[in-house]
C-alpha atoms as a PDB file:
ATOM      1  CA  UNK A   1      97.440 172.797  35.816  1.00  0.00           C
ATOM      2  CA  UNK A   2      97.611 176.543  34.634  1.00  0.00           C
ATOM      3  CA  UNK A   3      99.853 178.964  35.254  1.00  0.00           C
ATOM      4  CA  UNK A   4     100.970 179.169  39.259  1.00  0.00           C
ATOM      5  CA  UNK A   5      99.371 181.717  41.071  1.00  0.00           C
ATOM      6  CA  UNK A   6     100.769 180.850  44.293  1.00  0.00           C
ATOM      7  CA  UNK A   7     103.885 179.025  44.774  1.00  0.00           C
ATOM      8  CA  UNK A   8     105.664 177.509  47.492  1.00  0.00           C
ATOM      9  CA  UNK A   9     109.251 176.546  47.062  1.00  0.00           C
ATOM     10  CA  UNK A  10     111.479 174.654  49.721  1.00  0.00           C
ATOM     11  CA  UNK A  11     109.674 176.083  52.588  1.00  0.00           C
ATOM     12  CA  UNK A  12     110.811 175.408  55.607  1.00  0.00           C
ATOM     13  CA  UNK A  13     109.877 176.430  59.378  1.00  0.00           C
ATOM     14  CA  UNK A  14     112.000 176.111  62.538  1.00  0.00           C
ATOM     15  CA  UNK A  15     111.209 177.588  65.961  1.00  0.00           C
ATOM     16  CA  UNK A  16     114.227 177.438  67.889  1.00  0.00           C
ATOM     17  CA  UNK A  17     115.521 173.361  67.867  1.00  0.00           C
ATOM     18  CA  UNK A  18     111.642 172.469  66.512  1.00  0.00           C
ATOM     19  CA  UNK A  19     110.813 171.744  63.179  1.00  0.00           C
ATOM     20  CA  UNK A  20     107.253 172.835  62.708  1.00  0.00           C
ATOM     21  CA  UNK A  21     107.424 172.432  59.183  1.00  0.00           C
ATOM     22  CA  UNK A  22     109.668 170.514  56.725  1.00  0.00           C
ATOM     23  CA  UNK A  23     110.344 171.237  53.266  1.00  0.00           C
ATOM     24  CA  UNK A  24     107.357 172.203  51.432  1.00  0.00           C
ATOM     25  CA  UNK A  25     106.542 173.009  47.445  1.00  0.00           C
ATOM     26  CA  UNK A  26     103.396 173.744  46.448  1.00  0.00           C
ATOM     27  CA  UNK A  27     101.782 175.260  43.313  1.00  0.00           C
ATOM     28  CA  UNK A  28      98.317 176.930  43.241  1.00  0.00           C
ATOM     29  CA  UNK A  29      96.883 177.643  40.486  1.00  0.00           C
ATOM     30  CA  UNK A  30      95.124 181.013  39.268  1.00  0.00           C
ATOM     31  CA  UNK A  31      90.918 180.149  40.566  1.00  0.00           C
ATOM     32  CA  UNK A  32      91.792 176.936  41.758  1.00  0.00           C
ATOM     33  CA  UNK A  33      90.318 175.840  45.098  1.00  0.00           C
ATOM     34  CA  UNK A  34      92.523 174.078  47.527  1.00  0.00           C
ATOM     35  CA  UNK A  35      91.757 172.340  50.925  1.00  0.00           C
ATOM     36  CA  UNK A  36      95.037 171.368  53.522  1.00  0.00           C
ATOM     37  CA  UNK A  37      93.867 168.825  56.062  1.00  0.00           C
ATOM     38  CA  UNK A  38      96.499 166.918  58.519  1.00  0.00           C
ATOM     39  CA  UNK A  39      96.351 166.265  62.481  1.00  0.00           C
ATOM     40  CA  UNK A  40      96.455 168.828  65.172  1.00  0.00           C
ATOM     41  CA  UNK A  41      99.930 170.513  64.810  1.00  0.00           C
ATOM     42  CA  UNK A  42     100.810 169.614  61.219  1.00  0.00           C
ATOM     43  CA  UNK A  43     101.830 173.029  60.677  1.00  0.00           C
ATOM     44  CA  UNK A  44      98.712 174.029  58.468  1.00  0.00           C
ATOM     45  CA  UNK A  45      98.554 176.990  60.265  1.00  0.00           C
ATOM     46  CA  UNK A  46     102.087 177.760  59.584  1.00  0.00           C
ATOM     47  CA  UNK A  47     101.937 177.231  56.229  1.00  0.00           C
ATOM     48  CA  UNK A  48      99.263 179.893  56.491  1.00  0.00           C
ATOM     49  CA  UNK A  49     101.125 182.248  57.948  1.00  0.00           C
ATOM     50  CA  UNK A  50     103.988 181.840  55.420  1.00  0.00           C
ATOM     51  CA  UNK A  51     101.490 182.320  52.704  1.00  0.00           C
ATOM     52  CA  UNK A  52     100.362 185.518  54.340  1.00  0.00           C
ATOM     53  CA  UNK A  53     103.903 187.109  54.851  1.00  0.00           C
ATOM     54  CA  UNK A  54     102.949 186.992  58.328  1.00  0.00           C
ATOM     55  CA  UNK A  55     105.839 184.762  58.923  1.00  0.00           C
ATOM     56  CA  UNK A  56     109.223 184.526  57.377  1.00  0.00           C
ATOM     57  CA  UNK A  57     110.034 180.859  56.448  1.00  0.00           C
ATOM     58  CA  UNK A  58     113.505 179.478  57.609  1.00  0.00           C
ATOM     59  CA  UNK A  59     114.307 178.603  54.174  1.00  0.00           C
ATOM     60  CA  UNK A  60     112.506 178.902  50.892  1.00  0.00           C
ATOM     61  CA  UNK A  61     110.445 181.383  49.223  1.00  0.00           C
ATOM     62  CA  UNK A  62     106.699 182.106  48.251  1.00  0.00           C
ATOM     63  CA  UNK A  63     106.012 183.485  45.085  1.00  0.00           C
ATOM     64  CA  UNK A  64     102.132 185.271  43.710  1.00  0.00           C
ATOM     65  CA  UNK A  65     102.035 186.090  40.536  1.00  0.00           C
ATOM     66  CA  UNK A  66     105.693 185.464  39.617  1.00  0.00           C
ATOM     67  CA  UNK A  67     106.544 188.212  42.726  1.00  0.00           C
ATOM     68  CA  UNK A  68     108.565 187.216  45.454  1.00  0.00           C
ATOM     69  CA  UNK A  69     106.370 187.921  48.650  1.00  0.00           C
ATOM     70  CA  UNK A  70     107.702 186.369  51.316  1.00  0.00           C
ATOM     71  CA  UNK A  71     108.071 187.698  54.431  1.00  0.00           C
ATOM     72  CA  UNK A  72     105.442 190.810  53.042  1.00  0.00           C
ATOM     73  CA  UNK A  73     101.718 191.072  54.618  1.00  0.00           C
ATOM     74  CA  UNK A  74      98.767 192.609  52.699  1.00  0.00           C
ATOM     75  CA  UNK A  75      99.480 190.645  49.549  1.00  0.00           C
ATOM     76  CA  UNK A  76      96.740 188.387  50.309  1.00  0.00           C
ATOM     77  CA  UNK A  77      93.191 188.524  52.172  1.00  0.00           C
ATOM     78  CA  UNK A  78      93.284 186.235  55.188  1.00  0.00           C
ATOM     79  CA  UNK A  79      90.363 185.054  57.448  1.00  0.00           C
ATOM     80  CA  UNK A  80      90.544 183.014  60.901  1.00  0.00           C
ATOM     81  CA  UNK A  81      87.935 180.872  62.103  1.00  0.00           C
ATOM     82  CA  UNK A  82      87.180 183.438  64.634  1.00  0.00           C
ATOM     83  CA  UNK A  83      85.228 186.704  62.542  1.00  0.00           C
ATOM     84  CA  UNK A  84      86.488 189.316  64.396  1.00  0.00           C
ATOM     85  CA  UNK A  85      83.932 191.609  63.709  1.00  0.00           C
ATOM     86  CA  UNK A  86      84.209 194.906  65.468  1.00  0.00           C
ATOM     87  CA  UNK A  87      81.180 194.867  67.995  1.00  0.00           C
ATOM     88  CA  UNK A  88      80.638 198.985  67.629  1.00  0.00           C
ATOM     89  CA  UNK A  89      80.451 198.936  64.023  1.00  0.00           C
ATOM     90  CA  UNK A  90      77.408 197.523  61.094  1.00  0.00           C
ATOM     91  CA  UNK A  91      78.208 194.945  58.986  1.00  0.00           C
ATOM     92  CA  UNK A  92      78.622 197.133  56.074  1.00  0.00           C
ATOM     93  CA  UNK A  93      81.539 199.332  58.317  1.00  0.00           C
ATOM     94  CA  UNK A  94      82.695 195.993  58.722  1.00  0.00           C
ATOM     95  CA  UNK A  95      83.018 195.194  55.121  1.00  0.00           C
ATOM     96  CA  UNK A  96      84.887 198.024  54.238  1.00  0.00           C
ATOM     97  CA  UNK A  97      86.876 197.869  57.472  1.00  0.00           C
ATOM     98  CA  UNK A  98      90.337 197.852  55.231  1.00  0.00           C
ATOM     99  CA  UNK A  99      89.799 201.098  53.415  1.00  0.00           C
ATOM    100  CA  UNK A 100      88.941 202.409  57.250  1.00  0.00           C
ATOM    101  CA  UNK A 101      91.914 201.244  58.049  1.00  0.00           C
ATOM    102  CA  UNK A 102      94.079 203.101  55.350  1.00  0.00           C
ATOM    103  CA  UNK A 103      92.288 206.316  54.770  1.00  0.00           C
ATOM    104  CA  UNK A 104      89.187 207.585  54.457  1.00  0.00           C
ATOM    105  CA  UNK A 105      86.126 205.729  52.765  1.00  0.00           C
ATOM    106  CA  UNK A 106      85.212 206.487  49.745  1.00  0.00           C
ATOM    107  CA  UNK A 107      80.793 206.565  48.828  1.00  0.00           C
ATOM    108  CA  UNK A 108      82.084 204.672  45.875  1.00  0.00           C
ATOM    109  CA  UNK A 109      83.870 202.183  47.916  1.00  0.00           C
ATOM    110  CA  UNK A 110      80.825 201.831  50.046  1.00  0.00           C
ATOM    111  CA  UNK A 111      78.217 201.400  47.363  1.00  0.00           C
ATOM    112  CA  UNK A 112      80.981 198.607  45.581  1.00  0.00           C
ATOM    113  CA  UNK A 113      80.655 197.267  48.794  1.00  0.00           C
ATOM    114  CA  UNK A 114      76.926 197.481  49.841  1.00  0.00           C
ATOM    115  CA  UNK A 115      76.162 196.197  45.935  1.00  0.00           C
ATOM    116  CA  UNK A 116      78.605 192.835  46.415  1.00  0.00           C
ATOM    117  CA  UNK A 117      76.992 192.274  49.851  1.00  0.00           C
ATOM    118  CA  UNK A 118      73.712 192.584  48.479  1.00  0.00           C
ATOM    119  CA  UNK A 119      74.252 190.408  45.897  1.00  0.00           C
ATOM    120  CA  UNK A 120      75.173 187.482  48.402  1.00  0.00           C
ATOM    121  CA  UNK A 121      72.240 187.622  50.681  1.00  0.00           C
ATOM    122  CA  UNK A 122      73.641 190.247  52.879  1.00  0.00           C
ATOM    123  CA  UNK A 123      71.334 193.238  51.567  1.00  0.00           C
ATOM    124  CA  UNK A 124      69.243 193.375  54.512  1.00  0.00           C
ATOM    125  CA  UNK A 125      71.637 193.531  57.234  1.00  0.00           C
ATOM    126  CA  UNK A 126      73.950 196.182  56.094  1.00  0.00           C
ATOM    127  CA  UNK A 127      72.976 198.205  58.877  1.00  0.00           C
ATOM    128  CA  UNK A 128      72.798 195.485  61.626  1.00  0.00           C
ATOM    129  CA  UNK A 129      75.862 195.451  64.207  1.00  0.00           C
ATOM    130  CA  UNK A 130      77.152 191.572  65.203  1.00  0.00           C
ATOM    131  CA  UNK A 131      75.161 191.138  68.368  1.00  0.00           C
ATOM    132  CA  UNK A 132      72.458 190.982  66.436  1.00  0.00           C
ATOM    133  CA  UNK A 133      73.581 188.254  63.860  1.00  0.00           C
ATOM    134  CA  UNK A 134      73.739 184.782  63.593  1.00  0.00           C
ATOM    135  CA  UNK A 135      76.939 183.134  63.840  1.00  0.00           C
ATOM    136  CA  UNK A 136      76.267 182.166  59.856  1.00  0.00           C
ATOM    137  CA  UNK A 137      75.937 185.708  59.354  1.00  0.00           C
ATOM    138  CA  UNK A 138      78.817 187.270  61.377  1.00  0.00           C
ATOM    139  CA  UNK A 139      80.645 184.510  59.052  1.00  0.00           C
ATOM    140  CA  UNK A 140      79.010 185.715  55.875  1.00  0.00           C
ATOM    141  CA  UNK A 141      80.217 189.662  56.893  1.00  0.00           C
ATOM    142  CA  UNK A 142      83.913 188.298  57.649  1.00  0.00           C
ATOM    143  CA  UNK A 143      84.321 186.370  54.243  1.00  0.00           C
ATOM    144  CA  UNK A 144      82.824 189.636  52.471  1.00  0.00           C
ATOM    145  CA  UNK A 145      85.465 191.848  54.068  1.00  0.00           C
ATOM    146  CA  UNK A 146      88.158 189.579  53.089  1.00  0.00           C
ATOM    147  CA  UNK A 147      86.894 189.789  49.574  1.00  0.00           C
ATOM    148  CA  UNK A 148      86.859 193.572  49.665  1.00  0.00           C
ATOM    149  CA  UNK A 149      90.474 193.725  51.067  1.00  0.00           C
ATOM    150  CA  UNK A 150      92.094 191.472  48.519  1.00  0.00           C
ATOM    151  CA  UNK A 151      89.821 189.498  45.598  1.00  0.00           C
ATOM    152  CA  UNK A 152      92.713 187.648  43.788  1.00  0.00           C
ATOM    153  CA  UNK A 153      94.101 185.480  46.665  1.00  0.00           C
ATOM    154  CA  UNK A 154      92.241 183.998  49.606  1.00  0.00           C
ATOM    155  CA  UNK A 155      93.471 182.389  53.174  1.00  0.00           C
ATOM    156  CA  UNK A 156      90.886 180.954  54.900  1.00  0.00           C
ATOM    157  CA  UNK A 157      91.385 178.943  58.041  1.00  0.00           C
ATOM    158  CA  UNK A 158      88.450 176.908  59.701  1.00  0.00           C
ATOM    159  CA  UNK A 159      86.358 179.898  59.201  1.00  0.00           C
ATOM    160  CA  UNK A 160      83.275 177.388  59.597  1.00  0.00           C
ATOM    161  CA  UNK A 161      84.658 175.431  62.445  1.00  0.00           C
ATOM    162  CA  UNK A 162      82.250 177.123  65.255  1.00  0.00           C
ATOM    163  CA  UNK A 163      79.431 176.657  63.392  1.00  0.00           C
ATOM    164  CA  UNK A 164      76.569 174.016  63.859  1.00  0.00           C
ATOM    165  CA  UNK A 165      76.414 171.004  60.973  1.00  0.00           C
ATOM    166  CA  UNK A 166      73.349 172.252  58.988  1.00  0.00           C
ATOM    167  CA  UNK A 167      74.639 176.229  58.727  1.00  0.00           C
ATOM    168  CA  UNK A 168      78.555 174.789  57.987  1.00  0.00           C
ATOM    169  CA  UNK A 169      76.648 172.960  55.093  1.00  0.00           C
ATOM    170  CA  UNK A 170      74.960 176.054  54.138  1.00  0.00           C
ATOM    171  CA  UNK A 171      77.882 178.229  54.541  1.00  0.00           C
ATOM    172  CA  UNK A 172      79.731 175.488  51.954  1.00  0.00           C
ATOM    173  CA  UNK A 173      77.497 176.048  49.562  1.00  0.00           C
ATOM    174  CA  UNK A 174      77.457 179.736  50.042  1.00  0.00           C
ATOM    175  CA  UNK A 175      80.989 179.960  49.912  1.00  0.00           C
ATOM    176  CA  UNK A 176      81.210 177.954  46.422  1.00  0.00           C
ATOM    177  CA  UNK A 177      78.518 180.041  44.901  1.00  0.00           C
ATOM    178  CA  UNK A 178      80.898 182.751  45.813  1.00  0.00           C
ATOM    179  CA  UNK A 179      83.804 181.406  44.679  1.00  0.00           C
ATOM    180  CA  UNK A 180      82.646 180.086  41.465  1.00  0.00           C
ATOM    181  CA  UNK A 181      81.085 184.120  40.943  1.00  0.00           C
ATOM    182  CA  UNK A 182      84.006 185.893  41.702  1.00  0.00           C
ATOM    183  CA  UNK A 183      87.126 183.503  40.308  1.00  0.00           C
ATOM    184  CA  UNK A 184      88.971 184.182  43.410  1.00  0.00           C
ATOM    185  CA  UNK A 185      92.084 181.775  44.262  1.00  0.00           C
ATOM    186  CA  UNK A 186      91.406 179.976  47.568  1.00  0.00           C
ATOM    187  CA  UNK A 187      93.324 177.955  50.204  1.00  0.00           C
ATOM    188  CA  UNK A 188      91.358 176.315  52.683  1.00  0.00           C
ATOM    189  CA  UNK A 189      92.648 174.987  55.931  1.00  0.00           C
ATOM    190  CA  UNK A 190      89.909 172.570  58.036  1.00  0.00           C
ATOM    191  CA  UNK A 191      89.930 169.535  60.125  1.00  0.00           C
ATOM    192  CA  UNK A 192      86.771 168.024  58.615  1.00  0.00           C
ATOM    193  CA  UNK A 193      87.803 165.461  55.640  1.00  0.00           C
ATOM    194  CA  UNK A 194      84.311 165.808  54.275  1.00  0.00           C
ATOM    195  CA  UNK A 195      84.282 169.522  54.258  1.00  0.00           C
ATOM    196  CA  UNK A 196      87.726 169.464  52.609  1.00  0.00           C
ATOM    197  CA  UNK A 197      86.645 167.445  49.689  1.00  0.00           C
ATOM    198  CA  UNK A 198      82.802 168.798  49.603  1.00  0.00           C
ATOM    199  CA  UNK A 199      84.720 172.246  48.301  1.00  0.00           C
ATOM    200  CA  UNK A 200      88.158 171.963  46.931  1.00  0.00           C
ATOM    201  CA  UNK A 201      89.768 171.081  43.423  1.00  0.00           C
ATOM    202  CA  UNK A 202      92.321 168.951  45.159  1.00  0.00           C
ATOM    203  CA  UNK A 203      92.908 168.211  48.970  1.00  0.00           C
ATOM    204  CA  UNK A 204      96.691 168.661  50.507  1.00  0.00           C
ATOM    205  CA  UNK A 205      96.970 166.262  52.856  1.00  0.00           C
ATOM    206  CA  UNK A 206      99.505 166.708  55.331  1.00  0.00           C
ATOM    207  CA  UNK A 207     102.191 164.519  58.165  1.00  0.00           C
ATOM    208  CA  UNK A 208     102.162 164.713  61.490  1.00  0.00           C
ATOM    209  CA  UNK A 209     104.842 167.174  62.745  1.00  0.00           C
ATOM    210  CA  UNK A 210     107.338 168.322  61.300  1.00  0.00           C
ATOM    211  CA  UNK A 211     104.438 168.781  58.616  1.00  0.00           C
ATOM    212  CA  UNK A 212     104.840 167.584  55.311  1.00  0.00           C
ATOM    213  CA  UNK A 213     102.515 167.192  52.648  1.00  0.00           C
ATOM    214  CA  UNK A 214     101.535 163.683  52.233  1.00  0.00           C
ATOM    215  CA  UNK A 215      99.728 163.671  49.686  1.00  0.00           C
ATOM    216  CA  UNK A 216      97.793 165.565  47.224  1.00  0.00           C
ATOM    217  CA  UNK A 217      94.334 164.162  46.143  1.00  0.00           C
ATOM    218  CA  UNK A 218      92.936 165.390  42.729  1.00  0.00           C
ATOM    219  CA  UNK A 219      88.962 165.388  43.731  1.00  0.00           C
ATOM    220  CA  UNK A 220      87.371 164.468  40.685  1.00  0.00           C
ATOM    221  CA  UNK A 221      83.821 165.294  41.015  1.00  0.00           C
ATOM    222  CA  UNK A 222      81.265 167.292  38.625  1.00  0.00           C
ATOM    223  CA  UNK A 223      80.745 171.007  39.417  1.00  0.00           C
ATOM    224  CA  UNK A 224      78.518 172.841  40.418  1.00  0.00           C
ATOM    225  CA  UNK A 225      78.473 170.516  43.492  1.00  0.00           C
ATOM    226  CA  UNK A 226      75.282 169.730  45.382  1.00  0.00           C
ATOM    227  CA  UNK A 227      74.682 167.968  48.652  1.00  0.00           C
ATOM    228  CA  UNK A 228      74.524 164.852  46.463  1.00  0.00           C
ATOM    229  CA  UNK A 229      78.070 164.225  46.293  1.00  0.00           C
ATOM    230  CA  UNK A 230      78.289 163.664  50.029  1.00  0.00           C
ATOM    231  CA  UNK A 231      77.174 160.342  49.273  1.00  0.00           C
ATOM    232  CA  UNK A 232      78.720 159.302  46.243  1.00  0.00           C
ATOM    233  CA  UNK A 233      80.937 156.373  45.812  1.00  0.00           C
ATOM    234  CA  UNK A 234      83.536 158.585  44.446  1.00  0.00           C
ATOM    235  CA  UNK A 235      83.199 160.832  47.293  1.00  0.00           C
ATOM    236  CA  UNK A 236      83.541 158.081  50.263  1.00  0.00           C
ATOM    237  CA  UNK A 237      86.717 156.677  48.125  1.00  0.00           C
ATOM    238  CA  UNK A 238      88.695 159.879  48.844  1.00  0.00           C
ATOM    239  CA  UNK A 239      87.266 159.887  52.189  1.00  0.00           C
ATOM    240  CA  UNK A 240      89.056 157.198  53.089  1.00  0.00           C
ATOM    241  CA  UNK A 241      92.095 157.860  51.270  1.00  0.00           C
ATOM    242  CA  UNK A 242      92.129 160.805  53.223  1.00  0.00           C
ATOM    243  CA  UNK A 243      91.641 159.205  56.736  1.00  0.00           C
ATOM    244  CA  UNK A 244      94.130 156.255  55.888  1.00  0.00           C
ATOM    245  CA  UNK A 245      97.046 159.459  55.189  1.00  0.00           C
ATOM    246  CA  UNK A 246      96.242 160.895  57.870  1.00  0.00           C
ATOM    247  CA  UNK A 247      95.692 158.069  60.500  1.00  0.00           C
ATOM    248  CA  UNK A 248      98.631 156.377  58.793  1.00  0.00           C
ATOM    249  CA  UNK A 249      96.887 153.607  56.898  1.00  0.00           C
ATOM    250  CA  UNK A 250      97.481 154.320  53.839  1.00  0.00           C
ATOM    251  CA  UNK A 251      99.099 151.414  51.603  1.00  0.00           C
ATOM    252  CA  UNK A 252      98.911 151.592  47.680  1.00  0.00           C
ATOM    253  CA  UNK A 253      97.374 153.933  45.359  1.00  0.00           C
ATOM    254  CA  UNK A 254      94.116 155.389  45.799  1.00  0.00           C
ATOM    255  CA  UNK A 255      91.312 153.335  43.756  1.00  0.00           C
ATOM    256  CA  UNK A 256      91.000 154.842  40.343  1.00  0.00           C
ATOM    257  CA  UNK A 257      87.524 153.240  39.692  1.00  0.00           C
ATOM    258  CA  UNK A 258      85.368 155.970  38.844  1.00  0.00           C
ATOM    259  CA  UNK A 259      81.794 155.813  39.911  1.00  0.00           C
ATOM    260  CA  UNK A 260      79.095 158.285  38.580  1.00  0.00           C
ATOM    261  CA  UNK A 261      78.312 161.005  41.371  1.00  0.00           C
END
């Protein structure tokens, strides 16, 4: 792997005598694309939080870019499943929503803006408000407003998760065009096994509480992806790696036959 971009060491999360989280290290690095699956209350969204600087660990540190960060907000752009879209403004006062937040926006800030938007299918809704989107849409705004708040370092957790099947497939593929355009380092938190491998470089799989990552899979298949994949051999081998770590099957090592995607 290249140089870290984001690193985890020892991290460790207590709320009073519960152990949400047990100790953690984790390297990222620079463009990769990771996915963290585990059951409900793993601590995935925990981890999150760490990441963030939203949440002080009990014990170990996260590191971006060789800078201690932890325990500091804003050093990352972070996105919830839920868009939060503010219902009185457009999408493209959405989008620059950060800059409203810390001064005044600049028409160079806006056209940056407006131009990246554009350039991901957004161009003709600039001026539409949320009522009047899609849920694919409001989802589309939300990941562009992340992007314009912080482009080196993304948090994104179940952003997709409301969404019906054939727009979370859509959004997929949106989101790795976007990803593979822009070089941005992402960690991905989702319940769906398939989605997790569909996207990511390697899948975190993680314990039952107190989390703990079980395993890391290396997903080994040809990029650009297309739909195809879904049905690969290759793909439903890690698939079931997946569901044996997390339903508590697992037993060996994962099948290193390779079968063409």
């Amino acid at each position: 792997m290249s140089t870290p971009k984001v690193v985890l060491s020892g991290v460790e999360q207590r709320f009073g005598s519960t152990e949400a989280l047990a100790t953690t290290d984790l390297s990222v690095a620079a463009g990769e694309f990771v996915s963290v699956i585990g059951p409900s209350g793993c601590g995935k969204s925990t981890l999150f939080n760490i990441v963030s600087g939203i949440l002080r660990p009990t014990r170990g540190t996260v590191t971006i870019d060789g800078t201690d960060t932890t325990g500091r907000p804003g050093t990352v752009g972070y996105m919830l499943q839920k868009d939060l879209l503010v219902p009185s403004l457009s999408a493209l006062e959405n989008i620059t929503l950060g800059a409203r937040l810390t001064g005044r926006v600049t028409r160079e800030q806006k056209q940056q803006a407006a131009e990246m938007a554009t350039h991901y299918g957004l161009g003709d809704f600039l001026d539409h408000f949320p009522h009047a989107m899609s849920g694919g849409m409001r989802q589309r705004v939300a990941l562009m407003r992340t992007l314009a708040f912080a482009k080196d370092v993304m948090l994104l957790d179940e952003p997709f998760g409301a969404l019906d099947s054939q727009t979370r497939l859509d959004m997929q593929q949106w989101l790795l065009r976007v990803w593979g355009e822009t070089g941005s380092t992402v960690l991905f938190v989702t319940h769906d096994i398939d989605e997790a491998i569909f996207l990511a470089d390697r899948v975190v799989v993680m314990s039952p509480r107190p989390g703990r990552i079980s395993e890391i899979l290396t997903v080994d298949l040809p990029r650009p992806r297309d739909v195809d994949v879904l049905t690969s051999d290759r793909f439903t081998a890690l698939k079931k790696r997946a569901v044996d770590l997390i339903y508590g099957r697992a037993r060996g090592d994962l099948d290193e036959r390779r079968t063409p995607a």
